[in-house]
C-alpha atoms as a PDB file:
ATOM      1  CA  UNK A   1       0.000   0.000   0.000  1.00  0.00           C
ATOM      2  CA  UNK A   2       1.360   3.729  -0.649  1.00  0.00           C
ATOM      3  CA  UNK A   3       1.467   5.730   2.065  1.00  0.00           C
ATOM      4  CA  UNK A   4       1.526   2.684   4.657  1.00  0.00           C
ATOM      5  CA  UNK A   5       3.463   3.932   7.541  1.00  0.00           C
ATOM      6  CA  UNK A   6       6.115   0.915   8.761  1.00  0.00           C
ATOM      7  CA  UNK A   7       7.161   0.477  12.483  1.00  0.00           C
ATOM      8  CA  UNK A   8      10.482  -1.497  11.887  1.00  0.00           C
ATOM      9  CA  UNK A   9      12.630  -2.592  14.651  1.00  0.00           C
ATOM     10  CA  UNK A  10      15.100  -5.326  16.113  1.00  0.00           C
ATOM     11  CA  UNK A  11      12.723  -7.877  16.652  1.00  0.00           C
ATOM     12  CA  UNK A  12      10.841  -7.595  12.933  1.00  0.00           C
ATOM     13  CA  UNK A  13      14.876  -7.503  12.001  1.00  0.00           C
ATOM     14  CA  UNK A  14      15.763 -10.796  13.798  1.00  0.00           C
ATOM     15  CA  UNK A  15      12.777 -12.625  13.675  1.00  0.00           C
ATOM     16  CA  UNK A  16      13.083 -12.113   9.295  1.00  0.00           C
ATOM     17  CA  UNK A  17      17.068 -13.265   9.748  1.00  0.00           C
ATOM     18  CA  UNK A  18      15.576 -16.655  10.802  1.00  0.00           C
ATOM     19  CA  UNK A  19      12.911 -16.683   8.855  1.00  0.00           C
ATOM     20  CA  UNK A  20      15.875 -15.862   5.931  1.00  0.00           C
ATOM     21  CA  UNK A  21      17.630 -18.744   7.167  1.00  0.00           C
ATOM     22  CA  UNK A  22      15.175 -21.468   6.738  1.00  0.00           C
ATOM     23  CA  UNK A  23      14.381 -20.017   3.690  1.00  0.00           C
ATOM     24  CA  UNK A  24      17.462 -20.860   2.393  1.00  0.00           C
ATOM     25  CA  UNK A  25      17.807 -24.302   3.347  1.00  0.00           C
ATOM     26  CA  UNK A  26      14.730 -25.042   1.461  1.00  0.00           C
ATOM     27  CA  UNK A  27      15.788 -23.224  -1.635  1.00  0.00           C
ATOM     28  CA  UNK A  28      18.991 -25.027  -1.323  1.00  0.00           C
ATOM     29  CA  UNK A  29      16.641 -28.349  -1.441  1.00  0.00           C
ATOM     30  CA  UNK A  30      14.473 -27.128  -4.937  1.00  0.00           C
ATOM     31  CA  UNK A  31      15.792 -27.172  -8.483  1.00  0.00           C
ATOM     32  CA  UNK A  32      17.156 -24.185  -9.975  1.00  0.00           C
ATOM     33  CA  UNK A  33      14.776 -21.243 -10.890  1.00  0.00           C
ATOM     34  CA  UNK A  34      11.847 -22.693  -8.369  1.00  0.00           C
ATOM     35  CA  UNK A  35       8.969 -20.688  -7.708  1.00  0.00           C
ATOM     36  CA  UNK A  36       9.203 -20.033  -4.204  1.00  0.00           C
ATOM     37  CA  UNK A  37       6.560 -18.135  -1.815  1.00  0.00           C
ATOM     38  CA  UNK A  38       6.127 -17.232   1.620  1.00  0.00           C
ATOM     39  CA  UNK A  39       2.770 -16.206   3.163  1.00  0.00           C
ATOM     40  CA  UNK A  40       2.552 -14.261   6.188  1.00  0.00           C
ATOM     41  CA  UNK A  41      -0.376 -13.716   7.994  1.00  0.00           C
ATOM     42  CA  UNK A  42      -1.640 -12.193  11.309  1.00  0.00           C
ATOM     43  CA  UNK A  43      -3.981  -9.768  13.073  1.00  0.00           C
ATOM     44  CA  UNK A  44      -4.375  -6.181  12.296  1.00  0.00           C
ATOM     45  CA  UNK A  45      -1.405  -4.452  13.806  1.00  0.00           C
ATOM     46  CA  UNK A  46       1.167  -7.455  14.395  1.00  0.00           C
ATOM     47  CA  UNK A  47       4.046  -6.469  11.568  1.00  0.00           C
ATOM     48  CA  UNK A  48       2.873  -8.381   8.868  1.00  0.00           C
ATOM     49  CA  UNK A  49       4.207  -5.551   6.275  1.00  0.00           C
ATOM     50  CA  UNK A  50       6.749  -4.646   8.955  1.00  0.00           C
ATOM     51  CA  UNK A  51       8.152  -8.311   8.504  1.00  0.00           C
ATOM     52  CA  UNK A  52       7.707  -8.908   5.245  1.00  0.00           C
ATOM     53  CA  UNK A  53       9.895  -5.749   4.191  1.00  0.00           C
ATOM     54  CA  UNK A  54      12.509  -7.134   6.387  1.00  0.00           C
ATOM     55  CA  UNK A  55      12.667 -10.385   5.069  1.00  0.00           C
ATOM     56  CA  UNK A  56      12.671  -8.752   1.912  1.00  0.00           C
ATOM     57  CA  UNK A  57      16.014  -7.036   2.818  1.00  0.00           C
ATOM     58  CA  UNK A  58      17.243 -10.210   4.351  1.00  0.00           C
ATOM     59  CA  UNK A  59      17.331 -12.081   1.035  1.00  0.00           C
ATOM     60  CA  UNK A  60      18.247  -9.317  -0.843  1.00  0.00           C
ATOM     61  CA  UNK A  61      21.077  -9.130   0.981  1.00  0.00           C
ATOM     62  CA  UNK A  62      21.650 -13.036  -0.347  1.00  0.00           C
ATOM     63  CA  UNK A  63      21.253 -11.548  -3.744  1.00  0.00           C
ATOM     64  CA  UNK A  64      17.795 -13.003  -4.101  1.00  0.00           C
ATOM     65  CA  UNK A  65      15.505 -10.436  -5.920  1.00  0.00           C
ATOM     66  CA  UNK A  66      11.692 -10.155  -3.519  1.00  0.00           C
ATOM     67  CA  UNK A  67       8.517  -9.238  -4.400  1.00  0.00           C
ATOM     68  CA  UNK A  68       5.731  -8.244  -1.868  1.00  0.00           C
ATOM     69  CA  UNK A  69       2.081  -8.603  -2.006  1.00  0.00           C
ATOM     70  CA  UNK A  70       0.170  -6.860  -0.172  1.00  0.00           C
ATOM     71  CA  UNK A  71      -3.140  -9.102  -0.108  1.00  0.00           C
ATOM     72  CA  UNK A  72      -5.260  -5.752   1.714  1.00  0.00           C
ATOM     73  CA  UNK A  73      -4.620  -4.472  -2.069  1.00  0.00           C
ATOM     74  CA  UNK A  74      -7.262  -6.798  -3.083  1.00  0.00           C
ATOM     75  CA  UNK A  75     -10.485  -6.179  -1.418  1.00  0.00           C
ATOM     76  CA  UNK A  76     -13.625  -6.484  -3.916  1.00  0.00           C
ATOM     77  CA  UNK A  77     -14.846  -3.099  -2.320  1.00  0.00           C
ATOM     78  CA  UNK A  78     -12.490   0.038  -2.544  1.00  0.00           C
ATOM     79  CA  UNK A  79     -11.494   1.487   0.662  1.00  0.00           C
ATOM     80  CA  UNK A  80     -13.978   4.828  -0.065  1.00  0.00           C
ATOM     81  CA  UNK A  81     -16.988   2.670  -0.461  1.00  0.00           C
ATOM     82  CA  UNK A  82     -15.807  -0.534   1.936  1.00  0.00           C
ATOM     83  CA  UNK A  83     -17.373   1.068   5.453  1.00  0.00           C
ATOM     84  CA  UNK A  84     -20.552   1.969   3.791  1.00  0.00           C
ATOM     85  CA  UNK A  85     -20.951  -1.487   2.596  1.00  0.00           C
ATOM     86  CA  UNK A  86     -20.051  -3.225   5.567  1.00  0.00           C
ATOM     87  CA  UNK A  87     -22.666  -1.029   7.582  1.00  0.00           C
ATOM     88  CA  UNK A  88     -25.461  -2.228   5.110  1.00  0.00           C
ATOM     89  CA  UNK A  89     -24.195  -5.988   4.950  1.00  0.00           C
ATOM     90  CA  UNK A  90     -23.553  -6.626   8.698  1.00  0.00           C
ATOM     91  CA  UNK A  91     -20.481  -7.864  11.021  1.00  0.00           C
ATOM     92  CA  UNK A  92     -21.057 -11.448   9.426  1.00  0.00           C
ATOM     93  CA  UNK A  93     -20.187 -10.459   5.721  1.00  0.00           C
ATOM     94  CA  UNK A  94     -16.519  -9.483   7.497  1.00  0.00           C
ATOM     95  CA  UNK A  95     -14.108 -11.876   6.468  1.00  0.00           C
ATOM     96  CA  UNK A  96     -12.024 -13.950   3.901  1.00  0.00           C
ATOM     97  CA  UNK A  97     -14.358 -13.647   1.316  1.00  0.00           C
ATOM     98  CA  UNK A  98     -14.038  -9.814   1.215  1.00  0.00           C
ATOM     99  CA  UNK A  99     -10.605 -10.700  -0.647  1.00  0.00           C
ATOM    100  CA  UNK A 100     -10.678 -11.253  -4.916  1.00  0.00           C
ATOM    101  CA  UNK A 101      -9.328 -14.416  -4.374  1.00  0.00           C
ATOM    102  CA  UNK A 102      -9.627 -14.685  -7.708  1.00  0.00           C
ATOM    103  CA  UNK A 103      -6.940 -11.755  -8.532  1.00  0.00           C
ATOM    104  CA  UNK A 104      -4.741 -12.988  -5.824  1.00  0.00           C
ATOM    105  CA  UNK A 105      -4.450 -16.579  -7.565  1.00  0.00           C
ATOM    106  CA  UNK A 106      -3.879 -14.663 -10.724  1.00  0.00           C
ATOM    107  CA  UNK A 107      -0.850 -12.490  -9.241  1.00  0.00           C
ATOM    108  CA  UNK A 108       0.572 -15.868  -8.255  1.00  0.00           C
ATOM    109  CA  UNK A 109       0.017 -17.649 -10.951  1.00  0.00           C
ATOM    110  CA  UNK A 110       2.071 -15.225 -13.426  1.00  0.00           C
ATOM    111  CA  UNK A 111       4.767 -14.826 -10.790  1.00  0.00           C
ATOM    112  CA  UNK A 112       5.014 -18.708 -11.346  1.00  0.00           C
ATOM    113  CA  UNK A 113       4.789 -18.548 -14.912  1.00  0.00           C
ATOM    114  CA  UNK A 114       7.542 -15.592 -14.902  1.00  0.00           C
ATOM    115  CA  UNK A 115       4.860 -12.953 -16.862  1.00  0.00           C
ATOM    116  CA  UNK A 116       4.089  -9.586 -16.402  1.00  0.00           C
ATOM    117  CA  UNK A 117       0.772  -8.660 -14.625  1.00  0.00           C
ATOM    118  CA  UNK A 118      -1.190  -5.881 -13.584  1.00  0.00           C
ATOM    119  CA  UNK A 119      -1.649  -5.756  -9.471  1.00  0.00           C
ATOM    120  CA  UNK A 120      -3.679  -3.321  -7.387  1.00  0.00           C
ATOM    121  CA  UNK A 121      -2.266  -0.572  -5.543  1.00  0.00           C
ATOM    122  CA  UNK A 122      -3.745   1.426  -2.786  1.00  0.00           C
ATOM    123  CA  UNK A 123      -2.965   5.069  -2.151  1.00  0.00           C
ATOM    124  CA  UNK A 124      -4.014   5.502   1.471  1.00  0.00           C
ATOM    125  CA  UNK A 125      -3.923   9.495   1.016  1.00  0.00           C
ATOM    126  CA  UNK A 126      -6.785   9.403  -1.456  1.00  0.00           C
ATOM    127  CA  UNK A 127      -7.915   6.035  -0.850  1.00  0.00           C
ATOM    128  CA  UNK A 128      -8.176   4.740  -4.624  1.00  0.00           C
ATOM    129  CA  UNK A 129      -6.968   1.705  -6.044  1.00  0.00           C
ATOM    130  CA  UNK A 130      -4.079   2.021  -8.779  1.00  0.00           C
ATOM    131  CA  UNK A 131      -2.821  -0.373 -10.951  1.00  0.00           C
ATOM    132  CA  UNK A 132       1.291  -1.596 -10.530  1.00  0.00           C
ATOM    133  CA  UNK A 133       2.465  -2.900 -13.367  1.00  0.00           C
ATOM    134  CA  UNK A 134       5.430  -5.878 -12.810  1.00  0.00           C
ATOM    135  CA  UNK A 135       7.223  -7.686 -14.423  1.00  0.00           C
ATOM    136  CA  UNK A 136       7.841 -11.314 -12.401  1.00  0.00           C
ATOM    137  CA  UNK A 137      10.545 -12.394 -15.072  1.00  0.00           C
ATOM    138  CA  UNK A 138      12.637 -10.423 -12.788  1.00  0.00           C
ATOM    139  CA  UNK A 139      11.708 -11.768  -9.555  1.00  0.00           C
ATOM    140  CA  UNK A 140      13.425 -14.644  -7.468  1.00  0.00           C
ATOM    141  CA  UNK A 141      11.048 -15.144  -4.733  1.00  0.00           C
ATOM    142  CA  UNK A 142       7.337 -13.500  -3.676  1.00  0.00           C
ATOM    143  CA  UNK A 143       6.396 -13.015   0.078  1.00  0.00           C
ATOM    144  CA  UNK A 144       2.638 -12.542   0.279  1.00  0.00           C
ATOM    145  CA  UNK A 145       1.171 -11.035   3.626  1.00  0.00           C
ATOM    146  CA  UNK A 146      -1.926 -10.051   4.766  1.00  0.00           C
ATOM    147  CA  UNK A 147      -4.992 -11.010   7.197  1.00  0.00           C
ATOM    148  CA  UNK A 148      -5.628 -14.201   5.267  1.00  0.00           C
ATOM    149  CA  UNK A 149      -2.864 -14.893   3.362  1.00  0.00           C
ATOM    150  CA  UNK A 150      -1.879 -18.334   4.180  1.00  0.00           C
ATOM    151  CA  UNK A 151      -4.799 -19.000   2.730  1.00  0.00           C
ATOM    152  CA  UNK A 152      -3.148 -18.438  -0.631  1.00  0.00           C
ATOM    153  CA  UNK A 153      -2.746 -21.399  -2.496  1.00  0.00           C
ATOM    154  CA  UNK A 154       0.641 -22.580  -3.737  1.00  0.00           C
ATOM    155  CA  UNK A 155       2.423 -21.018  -0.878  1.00  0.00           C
ATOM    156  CA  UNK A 156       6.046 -22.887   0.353  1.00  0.00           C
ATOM    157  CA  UNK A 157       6.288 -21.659   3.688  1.00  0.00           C
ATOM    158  CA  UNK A 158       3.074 -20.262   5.499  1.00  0.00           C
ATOM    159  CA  UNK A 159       3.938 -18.590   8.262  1.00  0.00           C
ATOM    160  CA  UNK A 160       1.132 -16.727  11.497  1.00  0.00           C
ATOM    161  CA  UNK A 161       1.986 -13.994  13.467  1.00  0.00           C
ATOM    162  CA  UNK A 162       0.471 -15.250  16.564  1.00  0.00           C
ATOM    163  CA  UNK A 163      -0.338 -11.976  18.023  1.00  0.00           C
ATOM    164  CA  UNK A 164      -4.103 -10.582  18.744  1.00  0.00           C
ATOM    165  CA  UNK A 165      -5.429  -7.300  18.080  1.00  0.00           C
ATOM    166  CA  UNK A 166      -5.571  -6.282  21.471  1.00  0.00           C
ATOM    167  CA  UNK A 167      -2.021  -6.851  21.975  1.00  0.00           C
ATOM    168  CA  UNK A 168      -0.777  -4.413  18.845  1.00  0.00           C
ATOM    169  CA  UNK A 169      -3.791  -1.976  19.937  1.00  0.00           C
ATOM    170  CA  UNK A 170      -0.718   0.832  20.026  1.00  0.00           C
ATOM    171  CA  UNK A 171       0.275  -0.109  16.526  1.00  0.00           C
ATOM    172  CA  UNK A 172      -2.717   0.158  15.234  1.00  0.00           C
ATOM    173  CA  UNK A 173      -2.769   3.804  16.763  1.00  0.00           C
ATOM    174  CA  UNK A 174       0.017   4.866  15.845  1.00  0.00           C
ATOM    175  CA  UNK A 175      -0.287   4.109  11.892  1.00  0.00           C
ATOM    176  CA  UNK A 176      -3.913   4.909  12.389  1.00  0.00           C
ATOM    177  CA  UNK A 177      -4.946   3.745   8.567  1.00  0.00           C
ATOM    178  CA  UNK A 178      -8.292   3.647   9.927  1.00  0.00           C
ATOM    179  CA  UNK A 179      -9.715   5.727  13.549  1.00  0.00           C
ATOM    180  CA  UNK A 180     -10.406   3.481  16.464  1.00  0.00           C
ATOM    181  CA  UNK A 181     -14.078   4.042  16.684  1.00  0.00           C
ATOM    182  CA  UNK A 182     -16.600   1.217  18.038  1.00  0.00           C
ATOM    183  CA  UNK A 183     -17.468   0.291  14.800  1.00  0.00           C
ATOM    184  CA  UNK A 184     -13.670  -0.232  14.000  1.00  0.00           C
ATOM    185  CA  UNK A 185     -13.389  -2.594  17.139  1.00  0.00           C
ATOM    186  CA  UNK A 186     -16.231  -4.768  16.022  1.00  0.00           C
ATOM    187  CA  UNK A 187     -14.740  -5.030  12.701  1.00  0.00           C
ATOM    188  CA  UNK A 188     -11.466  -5.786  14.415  1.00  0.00           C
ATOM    189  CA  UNK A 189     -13.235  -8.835  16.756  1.00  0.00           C
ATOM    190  CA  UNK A 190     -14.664 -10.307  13.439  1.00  0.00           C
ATOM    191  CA  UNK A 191     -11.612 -10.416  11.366  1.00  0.00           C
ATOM    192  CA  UNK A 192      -9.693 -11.601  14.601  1.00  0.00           C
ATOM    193  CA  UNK A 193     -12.087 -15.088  14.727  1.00  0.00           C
ATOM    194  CA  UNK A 194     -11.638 -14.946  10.827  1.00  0.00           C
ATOM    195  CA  UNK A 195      -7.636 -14.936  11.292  1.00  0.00           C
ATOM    196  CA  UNK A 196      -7.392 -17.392  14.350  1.00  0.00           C
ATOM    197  CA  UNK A 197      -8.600 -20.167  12.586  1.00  0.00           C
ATOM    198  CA  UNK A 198      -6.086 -19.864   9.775  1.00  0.00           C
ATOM    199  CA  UNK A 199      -3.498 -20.919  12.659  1.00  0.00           C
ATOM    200  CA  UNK A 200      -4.010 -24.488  11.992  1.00  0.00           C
ATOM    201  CA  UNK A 201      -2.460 -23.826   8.420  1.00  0.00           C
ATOM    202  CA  UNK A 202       0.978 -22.252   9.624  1.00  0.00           C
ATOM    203  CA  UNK A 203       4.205 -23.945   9.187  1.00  0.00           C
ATOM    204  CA  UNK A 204       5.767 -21.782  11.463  1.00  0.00           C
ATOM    205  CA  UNK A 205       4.601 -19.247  14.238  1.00  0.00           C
ATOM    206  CA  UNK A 206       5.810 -15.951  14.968  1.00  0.00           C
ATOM    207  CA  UNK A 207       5.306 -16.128  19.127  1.00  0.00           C
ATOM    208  CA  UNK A 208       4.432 -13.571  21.270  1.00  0.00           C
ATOM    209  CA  UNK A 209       7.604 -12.638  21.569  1.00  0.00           C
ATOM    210  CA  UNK A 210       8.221 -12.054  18.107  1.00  0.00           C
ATOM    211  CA  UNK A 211      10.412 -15.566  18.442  1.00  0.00           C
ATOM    212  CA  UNK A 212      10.211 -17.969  14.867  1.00  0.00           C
ATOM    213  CA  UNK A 213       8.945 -21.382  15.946  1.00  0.00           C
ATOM    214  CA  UNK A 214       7.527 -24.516  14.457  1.00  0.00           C
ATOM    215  CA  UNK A 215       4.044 -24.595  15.985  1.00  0.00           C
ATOM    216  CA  UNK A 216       4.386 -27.650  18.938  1.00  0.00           C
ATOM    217  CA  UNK A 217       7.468 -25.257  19.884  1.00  0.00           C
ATOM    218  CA  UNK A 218       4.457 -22.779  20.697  1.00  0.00           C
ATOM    219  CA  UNK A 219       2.786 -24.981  22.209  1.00  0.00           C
ATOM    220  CA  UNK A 220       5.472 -26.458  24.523  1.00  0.00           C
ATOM    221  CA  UNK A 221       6.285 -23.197  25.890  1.00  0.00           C
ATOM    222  CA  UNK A 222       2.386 -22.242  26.483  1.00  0.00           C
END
């Protein structure tokens, strides 16, 4: 998204250099060329795009050449309209199928073919959708993140931030994309049952304290 403000730090830092690190061992596992994706997902405010940018940097800096996709690109309603709509359709309608899965299987699909394609865009300051033109010939590896991302099909490594929306309430404040009003916290408690039970899909979890884990690591330390 343009005009996403990004709250970097150590622990986004560290927990992409081990994220980078296993990574690599599966490339080093997969013919030449190979596809490869990683899907990040998690709760409004827990450094999904935070995370993802860092990895990105991480396996630049292995002279592999990242894409990011930013699944909240691809809502069927555009950000102007999407309150509006949700208001008339009810807490129920909020969810996974708000995303064009459709468009999102279409992004991967020419990344894996190595074409150019056309992906949304949103400008937060005017909140309208453009259109990014890329060219995937050019690309080495694509990190998609977002609410419901794992969900993505044809992902390597799916990976959950397993961090609630109460515990990243100052995040959210701070990069304020959308005000904190009642009707934002509703819509916050809905997509938070819609997220937790993508956690069953994760390869590995990004703990609580922003520590990469295979999931019965998690669970051994709860």
């Amino acid at each position: 998204m343009l005009g996403d403000i990004l709250l970097i730090n150590d622990m986004h830092k560290e927990a992409a250099e081990a994220i980078c690190v296993h990574v690599l061992e599966n490339l080093a596992t997969k013919e030449e060329r190979y596809r490869y994706i990683v899907g990040i997902s998690g709760e409004s405010g827990s450094g999904k795009s935070e995370l993802s940018h860092a990895l990105g940097k991480a396996l630049k800096s292995h002279h592999i050449r990242v894409k990011v996709v930013h699944t909240d690109n691809y809502y069927k309603i555009q950000p102007l309209l999407r309150e509006e709509w949700r208001r008339n359709k009810g807490f129920d309608m909020i969810g996974q199928d708000e995303y064009d899965w459709v468009k999102i299987q279409k992004t991967i699909r020419d990344y894996k073919e190595e074409q150019e394609t056309m992906m949304p865009c949103v400008d937060l300051i005017p909140e309208q959708v453009d259109k990014l033109l890329v060219d995937f010939e050019k690309i080495d590896l694509l990190i998609v993140d977002g609410l419901y991302a794992i969900k993505a099909p044809d992902i390597d490594l799916r990976i959950f931030i397993d961090l609630t929306y109460h515990e990243t309430k100052i995040n959210q404040i701070i990069r304020m994309k959308e005000a904190m009003t009642d009707f934002r916290l509703n819509i916050l408690e809905r997509e938070h049952q819609a997220v937790r039970a993508l956690r069953p899909m994760a390869d590995m979890i990004i703990n609580k304290a922003y520590q990469f884990k295979r999931p019965e690591e998690v669970e051994e330390d709860e």
